[in-house]
Protein backbone atom coordinates (compact mmCIF):
# COMPACT_ATOMS: atom_id res chain seq x y z
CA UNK A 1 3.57 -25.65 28.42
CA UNK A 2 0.74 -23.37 29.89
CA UNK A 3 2.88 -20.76 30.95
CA UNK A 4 4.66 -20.59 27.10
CA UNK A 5 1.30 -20.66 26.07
CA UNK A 6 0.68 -17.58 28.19
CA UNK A 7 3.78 -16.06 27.00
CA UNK A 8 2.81 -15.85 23.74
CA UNK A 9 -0.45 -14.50 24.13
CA UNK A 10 0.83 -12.07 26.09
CA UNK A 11 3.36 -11.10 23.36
CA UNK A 12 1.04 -11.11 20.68
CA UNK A 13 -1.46 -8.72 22.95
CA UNK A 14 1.77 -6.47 23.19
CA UNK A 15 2.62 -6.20 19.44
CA UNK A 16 -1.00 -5.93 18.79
CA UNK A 17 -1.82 -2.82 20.52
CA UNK A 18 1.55 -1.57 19.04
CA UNK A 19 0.78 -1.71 15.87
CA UNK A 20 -2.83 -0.74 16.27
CA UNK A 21 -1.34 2.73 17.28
CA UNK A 22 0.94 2.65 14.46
CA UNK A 23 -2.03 2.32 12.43
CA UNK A 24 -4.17 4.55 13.42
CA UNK A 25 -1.10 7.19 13.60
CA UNK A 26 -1.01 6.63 9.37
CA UNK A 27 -4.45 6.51 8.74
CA UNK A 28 -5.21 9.60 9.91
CA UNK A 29 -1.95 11.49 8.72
CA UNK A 30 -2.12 9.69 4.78
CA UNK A 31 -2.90 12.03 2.37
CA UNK A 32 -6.51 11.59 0.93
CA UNK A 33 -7.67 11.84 -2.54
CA UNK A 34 -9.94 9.65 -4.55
CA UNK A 35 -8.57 8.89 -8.49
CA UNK A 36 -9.63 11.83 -9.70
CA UNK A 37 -7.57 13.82 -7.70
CA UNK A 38 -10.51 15.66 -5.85
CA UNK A 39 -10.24 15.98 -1.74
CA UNK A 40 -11.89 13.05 0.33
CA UNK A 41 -13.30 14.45 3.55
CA UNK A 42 -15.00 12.22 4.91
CA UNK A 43 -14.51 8.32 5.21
CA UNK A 44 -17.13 5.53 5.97
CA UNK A 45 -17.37 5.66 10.08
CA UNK A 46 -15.92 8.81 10.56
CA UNK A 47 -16.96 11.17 12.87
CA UNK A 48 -17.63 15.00 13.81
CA UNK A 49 -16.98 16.26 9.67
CA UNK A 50 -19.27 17.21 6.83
CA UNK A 51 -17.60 17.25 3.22
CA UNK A 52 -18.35 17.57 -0.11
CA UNK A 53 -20.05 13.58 -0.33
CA UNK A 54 -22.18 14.69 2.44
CA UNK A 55 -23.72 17.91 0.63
CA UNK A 56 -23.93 15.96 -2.91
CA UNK A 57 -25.69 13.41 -0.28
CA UNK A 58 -27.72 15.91 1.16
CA UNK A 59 -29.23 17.56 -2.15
CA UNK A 60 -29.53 14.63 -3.69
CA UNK A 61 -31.92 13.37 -0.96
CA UNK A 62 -33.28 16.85 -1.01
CA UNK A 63 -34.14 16.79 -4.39
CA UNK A 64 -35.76 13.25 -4.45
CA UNK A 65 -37.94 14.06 -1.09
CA UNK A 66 -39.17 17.17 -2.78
CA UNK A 67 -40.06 15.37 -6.09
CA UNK A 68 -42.54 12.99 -3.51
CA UNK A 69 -43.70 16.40 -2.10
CA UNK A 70 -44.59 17.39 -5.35
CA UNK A 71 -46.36 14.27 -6.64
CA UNK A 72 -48.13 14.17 -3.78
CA UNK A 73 -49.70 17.42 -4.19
CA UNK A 74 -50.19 17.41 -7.93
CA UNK A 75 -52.54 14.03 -6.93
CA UNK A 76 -54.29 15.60 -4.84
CA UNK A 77 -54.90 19.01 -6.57
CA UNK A 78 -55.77 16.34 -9.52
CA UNK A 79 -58.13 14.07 -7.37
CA UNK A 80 -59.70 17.57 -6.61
CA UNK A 81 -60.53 18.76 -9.78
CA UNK A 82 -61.62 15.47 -10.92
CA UNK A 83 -64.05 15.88 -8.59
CA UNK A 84 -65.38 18.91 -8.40
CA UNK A 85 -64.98 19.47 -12.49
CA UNK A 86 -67.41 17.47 -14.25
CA UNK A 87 -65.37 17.69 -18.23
CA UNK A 88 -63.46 14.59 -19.39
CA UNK A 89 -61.65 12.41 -17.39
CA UNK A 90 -58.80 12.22 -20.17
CA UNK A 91 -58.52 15.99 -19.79
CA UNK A 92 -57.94 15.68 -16.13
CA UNK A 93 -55.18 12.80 -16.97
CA UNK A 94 -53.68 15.25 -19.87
CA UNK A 95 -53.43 18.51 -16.97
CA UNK A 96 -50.98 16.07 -14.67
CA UNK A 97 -47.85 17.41 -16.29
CA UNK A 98 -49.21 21.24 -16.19
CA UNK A 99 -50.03 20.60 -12.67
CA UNK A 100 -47.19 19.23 -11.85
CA UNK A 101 -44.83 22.01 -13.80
CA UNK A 102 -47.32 24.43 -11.55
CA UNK A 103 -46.34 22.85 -8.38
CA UNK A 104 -42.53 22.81 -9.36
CA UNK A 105 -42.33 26.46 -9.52
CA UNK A 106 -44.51 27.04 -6.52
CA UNK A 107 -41.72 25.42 -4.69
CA UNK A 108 -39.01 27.16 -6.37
CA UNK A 109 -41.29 30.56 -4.58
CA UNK A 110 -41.49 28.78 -1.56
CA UNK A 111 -37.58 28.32 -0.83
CA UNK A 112 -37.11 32.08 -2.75
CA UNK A 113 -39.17 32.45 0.28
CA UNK A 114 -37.19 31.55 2.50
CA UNK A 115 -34.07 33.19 1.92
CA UNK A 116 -36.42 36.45 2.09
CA UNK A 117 -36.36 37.22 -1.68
CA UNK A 118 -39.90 38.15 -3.23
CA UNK A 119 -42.38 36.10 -5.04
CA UNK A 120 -43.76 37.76 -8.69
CA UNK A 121 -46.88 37.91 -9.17
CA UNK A 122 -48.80 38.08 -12.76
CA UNK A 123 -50.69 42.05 -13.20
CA UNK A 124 -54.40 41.39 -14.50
CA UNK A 125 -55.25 38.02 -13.13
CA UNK A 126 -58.85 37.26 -12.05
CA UNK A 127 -59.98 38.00 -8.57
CA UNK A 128 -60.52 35.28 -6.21
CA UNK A 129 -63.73 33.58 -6.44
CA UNK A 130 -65.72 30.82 -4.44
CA UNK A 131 -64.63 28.16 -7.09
CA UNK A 132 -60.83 29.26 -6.19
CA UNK A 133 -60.94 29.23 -2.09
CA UNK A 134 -61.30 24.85 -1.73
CA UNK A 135 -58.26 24.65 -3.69
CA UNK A 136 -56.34 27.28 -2.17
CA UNK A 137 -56.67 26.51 1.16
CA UNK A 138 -55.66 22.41 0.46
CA UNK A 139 -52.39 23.83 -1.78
CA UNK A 140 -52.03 26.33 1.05
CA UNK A 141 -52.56 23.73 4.11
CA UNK A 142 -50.17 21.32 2.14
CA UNK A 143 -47.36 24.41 1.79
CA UNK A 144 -47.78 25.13 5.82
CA UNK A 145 -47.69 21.38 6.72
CA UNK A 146 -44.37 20.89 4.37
CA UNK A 147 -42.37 24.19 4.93
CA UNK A 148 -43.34 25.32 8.74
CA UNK A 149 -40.83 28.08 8.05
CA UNK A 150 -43.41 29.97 6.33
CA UNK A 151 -44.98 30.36 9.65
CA UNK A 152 -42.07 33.04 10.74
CA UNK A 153 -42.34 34.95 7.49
CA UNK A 154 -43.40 38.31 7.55
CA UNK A 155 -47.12 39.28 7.02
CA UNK A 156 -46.50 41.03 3.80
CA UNK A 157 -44.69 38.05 2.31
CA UNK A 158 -47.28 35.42 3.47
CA UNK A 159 -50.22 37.93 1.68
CA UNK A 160 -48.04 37.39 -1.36
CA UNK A 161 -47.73 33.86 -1.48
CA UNK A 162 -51.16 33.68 -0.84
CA UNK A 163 -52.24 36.16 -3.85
CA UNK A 164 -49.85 34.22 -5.86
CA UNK A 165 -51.77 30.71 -4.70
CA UNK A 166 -55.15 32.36 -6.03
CA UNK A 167 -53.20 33.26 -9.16
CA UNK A 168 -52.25 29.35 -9.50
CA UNK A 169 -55.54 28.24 -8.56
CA UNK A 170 -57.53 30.21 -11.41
CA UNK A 171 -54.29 28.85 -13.76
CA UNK A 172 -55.04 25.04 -12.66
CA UNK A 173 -59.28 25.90 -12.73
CA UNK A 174 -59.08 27.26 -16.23
């Protein structure tokens, strides 16, 4: 009885491994589409590709960590002008969304940035001023810390984001 026993196992080890290869010959060779008739290419717990899910992944996750980045600064830049303003504290609340916007397009700059294009800056704005320099250097520190590729910018480019930062700051201060 033990050796039948052991016969079958054996056979069933046999025709599993088989088929396993038979498998895993279809799997990979099946034609893949999802029911919309776009191109899968990639597959939960495969390997070594990148495909269109990944990069709607990808900026999607993008898009949500800069939105934190944003919030996060627009708090702060709002924590320091409650404290250093002395108006209404509802005004303060009501500049959130301004702030906010503000922060938004300095962002937008800051990847225009990166792919070398220019930043414009406004003609006519207001010098910088001791009231302006505290607020600049946090937006600025908080820019560095975030997007260490400004660090291999070009000297000329960095001058301009800062100009444009003093521009922002005398925006946010008015």
């Amino acid at each position: 009885m033990e050796i039948l026993f052991g016969i079958v196992v054996l056979v069933l080890l046999v025709w599993g491994l088989a088929n396993r290869k038979k498998a895993k010959k279809e799997w990979i060779q099946e034609e893949r589409y999802e029911e919309s008739g776009a191109w899968i290419d990639k597959r939960s717990g495969e390997r070594g590709t990148y495909g269109s899910l990944d990069e709607e992944m990808e900026a999607n996750r993008k898009y949500i960590s800069q939105q934190g980045k944003v919030n996060e600064l627009s708090r702060a830049i709002q924590a320091h002008l409650g404290e250093h303003q002395h108006g209404n504290s509802n005004d303060i609340q009501g500049q959130y969304e301004a702030i906010k916007s503000e922060i938004q397009t300095l962002f937008r700059h800051i990847e225009a940035l990166k792919k070398g294009q220019d930043i414009p800056l406004r003609e006519n704005e207001a010098p910088e001023d001791a009231s302006i320099a505290p607020l600049k250097k946090q937006i600025l520190d908080f820019a560095f810390q975030e997007f260490p590729e400004l660090l291999d910018l070009e000297i000329t480019q960095i001058k301009r984001l800062d100009a444009y930062c003093v521009q922002l700051c005398s925006r946010m201060l008015r």
